[in-house]
Protein backbone atom coordinates (compact mmCIF):
# COMPACT_ATOMS: atom_id res chain seq x y z
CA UNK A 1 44.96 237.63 154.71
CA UNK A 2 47.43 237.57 152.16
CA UNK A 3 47.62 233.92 151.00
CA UNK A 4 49.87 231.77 148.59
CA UNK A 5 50.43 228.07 148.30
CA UNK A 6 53.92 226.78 148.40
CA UNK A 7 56.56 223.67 148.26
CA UNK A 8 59.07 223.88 151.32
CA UNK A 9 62.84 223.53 150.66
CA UNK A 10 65.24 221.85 152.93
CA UNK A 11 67.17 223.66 155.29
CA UNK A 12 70.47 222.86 153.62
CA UNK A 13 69.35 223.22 150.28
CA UNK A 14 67.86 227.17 151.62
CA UNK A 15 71.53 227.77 153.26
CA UNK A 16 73.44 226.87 149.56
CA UNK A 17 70.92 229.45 148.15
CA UNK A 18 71.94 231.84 150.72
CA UNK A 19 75.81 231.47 150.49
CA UNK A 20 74.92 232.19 146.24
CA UNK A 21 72.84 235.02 147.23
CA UNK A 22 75.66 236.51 149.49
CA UNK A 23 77.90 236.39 146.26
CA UNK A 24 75.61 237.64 144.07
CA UNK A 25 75.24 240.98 147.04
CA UNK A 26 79.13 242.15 145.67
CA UNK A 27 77.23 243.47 142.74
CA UNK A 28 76.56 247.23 143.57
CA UNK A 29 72.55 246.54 142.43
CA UNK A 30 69.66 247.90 144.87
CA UNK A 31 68.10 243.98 145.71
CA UNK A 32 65.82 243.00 148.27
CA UNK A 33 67.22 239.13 148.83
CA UNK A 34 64.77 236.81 150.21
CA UNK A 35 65.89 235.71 153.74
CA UNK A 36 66.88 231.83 153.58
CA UNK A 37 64.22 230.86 155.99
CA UNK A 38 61.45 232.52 153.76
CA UNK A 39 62.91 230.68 150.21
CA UNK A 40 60.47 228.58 148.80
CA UNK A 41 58.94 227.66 145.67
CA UNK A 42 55.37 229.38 145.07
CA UNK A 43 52.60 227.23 143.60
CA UNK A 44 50.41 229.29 143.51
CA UNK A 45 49.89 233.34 144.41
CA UNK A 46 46.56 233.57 145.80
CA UNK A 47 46.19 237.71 147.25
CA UNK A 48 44.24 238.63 149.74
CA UNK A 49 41.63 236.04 150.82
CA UNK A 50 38.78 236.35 153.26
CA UNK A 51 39.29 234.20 156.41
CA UNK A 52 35.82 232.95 155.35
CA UNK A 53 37.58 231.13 152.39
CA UNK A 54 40.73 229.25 154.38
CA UNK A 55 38.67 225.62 154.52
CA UNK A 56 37.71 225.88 150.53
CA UNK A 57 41.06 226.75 149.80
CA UNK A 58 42.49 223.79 152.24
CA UNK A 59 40.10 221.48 150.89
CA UNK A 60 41.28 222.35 147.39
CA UNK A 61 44.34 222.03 148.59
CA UNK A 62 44.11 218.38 149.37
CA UNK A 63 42.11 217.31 146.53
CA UNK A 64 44.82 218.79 143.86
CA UNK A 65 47.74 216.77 146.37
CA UNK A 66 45.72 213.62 146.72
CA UNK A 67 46.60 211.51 143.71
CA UNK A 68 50.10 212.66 143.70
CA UNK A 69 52.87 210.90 145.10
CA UNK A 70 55.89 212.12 146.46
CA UNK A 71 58.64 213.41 144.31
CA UNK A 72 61.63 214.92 144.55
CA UNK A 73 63.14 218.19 143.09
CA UNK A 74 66.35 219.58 141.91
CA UNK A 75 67.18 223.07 142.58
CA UNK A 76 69.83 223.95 140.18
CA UNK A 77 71.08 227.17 138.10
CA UNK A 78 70.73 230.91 138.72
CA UNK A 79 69.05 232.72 136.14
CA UNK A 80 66.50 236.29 135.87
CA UNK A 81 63.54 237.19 134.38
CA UNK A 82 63.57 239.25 132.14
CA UNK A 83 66.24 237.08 130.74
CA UNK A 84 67.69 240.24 128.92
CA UNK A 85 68.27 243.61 130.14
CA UNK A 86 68.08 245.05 133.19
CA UNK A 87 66.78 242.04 135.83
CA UNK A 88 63.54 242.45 138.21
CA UNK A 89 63.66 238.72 139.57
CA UNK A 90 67.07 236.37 140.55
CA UNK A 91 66.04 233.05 140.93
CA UNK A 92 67.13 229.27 141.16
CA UNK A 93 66.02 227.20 138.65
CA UNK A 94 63.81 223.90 139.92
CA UNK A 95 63.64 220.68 137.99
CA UNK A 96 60.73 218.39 138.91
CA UNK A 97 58.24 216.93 136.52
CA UNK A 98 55.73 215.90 138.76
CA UNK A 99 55.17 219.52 139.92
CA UNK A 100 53.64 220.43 136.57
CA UNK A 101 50.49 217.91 136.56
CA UNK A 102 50.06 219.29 140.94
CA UNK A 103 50.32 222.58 139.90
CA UNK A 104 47.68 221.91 136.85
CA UNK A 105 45.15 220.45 139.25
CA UNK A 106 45.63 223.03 141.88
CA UNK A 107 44.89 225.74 139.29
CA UNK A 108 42.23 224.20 137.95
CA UNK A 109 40.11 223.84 141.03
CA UNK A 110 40.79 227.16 142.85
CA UNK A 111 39.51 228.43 139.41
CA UNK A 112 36.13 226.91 140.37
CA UNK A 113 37.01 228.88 143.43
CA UNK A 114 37.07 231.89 141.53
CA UNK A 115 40.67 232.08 141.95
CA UNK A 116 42.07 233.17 138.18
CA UNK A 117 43.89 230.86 136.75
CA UNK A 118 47.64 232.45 135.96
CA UNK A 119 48.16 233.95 132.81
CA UNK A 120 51.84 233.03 132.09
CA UNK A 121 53.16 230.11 131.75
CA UNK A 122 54.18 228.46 134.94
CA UNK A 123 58.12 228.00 135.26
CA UNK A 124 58.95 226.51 138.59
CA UNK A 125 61.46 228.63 140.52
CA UNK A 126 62.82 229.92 143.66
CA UNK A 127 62.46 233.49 144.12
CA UNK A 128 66.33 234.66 145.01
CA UNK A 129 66.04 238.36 145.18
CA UNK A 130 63.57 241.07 143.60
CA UNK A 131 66.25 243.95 141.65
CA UNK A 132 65.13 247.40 142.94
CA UNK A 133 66.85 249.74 140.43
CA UNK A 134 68.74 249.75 137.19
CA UNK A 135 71.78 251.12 138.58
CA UNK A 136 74.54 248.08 138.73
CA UNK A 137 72.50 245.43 137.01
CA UNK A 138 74.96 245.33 134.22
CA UNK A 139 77.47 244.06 137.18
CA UNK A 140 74.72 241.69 138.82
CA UNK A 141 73.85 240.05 135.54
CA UNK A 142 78.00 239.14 135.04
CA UNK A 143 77.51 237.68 138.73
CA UNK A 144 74.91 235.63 137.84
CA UNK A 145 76.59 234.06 135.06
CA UNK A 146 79.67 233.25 136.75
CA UNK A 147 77.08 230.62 139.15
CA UNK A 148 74.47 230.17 136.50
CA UNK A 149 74.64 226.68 136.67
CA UNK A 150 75.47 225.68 140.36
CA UNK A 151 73.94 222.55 141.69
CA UNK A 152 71.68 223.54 145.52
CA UNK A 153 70.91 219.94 146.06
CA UNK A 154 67.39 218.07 146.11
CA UNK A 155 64.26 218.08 147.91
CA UNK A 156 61.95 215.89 148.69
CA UNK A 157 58.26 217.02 148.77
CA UNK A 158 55.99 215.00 150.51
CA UNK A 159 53.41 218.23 150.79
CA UNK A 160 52.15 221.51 149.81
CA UNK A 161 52.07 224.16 152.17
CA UNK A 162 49.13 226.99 152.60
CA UNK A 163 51.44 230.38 153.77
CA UNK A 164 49.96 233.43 155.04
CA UNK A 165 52.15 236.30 153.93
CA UNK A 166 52.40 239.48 156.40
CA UNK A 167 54.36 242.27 154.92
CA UNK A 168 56.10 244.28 157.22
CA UNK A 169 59.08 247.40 156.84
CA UNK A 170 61.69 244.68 157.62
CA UNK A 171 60.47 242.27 154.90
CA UNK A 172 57.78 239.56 155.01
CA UNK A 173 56.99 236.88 157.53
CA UNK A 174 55.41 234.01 156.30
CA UNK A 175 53.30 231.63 158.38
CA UNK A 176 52.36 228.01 157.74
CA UNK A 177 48.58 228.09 158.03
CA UNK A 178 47.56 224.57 156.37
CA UNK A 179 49.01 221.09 154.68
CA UNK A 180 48.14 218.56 152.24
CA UNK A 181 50.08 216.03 151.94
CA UNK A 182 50.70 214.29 148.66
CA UNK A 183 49.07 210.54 148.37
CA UNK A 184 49.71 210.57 152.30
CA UNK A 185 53.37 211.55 152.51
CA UNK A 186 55.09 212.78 154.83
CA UNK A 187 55.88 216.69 154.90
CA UNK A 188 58.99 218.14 156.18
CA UNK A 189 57.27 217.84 159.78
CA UNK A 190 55.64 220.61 162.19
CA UNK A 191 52.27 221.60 162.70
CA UNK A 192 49.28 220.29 160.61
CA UNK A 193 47.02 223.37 160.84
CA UNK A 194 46.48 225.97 163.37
């Protein structure tokens, strides 16, 4: 199974992102845009994982969203990495302190998982679009300026989300598989598990 863990974004927040996204398609740039219903923010990439290892992951899961309380985030400004050059990644930008110390704690026990810690620095973000060529990204990196700081709206998390990822020619689905809620809060709503 191809596993990450992930923060939800509200519906209307998803659709704003979607209406940018739709501008940001007049560029004439090969991207593969991230269907609204699939835009979230990724805590943590986790690969392929044994079914054998959902329940350590889950209970890692809720001990790194335990002592946290809810919070909220602002998704705001378009930007891509590389910042220079010819873009891979378009994303929104997310503002949240409190996802820093979660995502610390998250790391550090799936790393006694054996899950390696990421090497980068984490930057919170919402994965807009993944650039699939060179040709027109002069044009898609003028787009992106013109909206680089549009406002999406705010969040609030009350939960982090286990995903199972299954790639497909059409693009991805991804599938809520388990939820730990943050100092008890209350997620966005649905199914607690399978």
């Amino acid at each position: 199974m191809r596993l990450f863990i992930a923060i939800a974004l509200d519906e209307d927040v998803r659709q704003r992102l979607a209406e940018a996204q739709c501008q940001l398609a007049a560029a004439p740039c090969k991207v593969k845009w991230v269907e609204a219903q699939n835009l979230h923010l990724t805590l943590k990439f986790l690969g392929e994982v044994e079914e054998g290892g959902l329940e350590a992951i889950a209970q890692a899961m809720t001990e790194a969203a335990a002592p946290a309380a809810p919070f909220e985030m602002r998704i705001a400004g378009v930007g891509s990495f590389p910042p220079r050059g010819v873009p891979r990644v378009v994303w929104a930008g997310v503002e949240a302190p409190d996802v820093h110390p979660l995502h610390r704690r998250l790391e550090g026990i799936l790393a006694r998982l054996g899950h390696e810690p990421e090497k980068r620095g984490f930057r919170p973000h919402v994965t807009m679009g993944r650039v699939k060529g060179r040709e027109g990204a002069r044009q898609l990196r003028a787009l992106i300026k013109t909206i680089a700081g549009r406002e999406f709206g705010r969040c609030r998390v009350g939960e982090i989300v286990l995903m199972r990822s299954t790639l497909s020619p059409t693009g991805p689905t991804y599938t809520p598989l388990r939820r730990a809620p943050l100092a008890g809060g209350e997620g966005a709503g649905g199914d607690h598990g399978e």
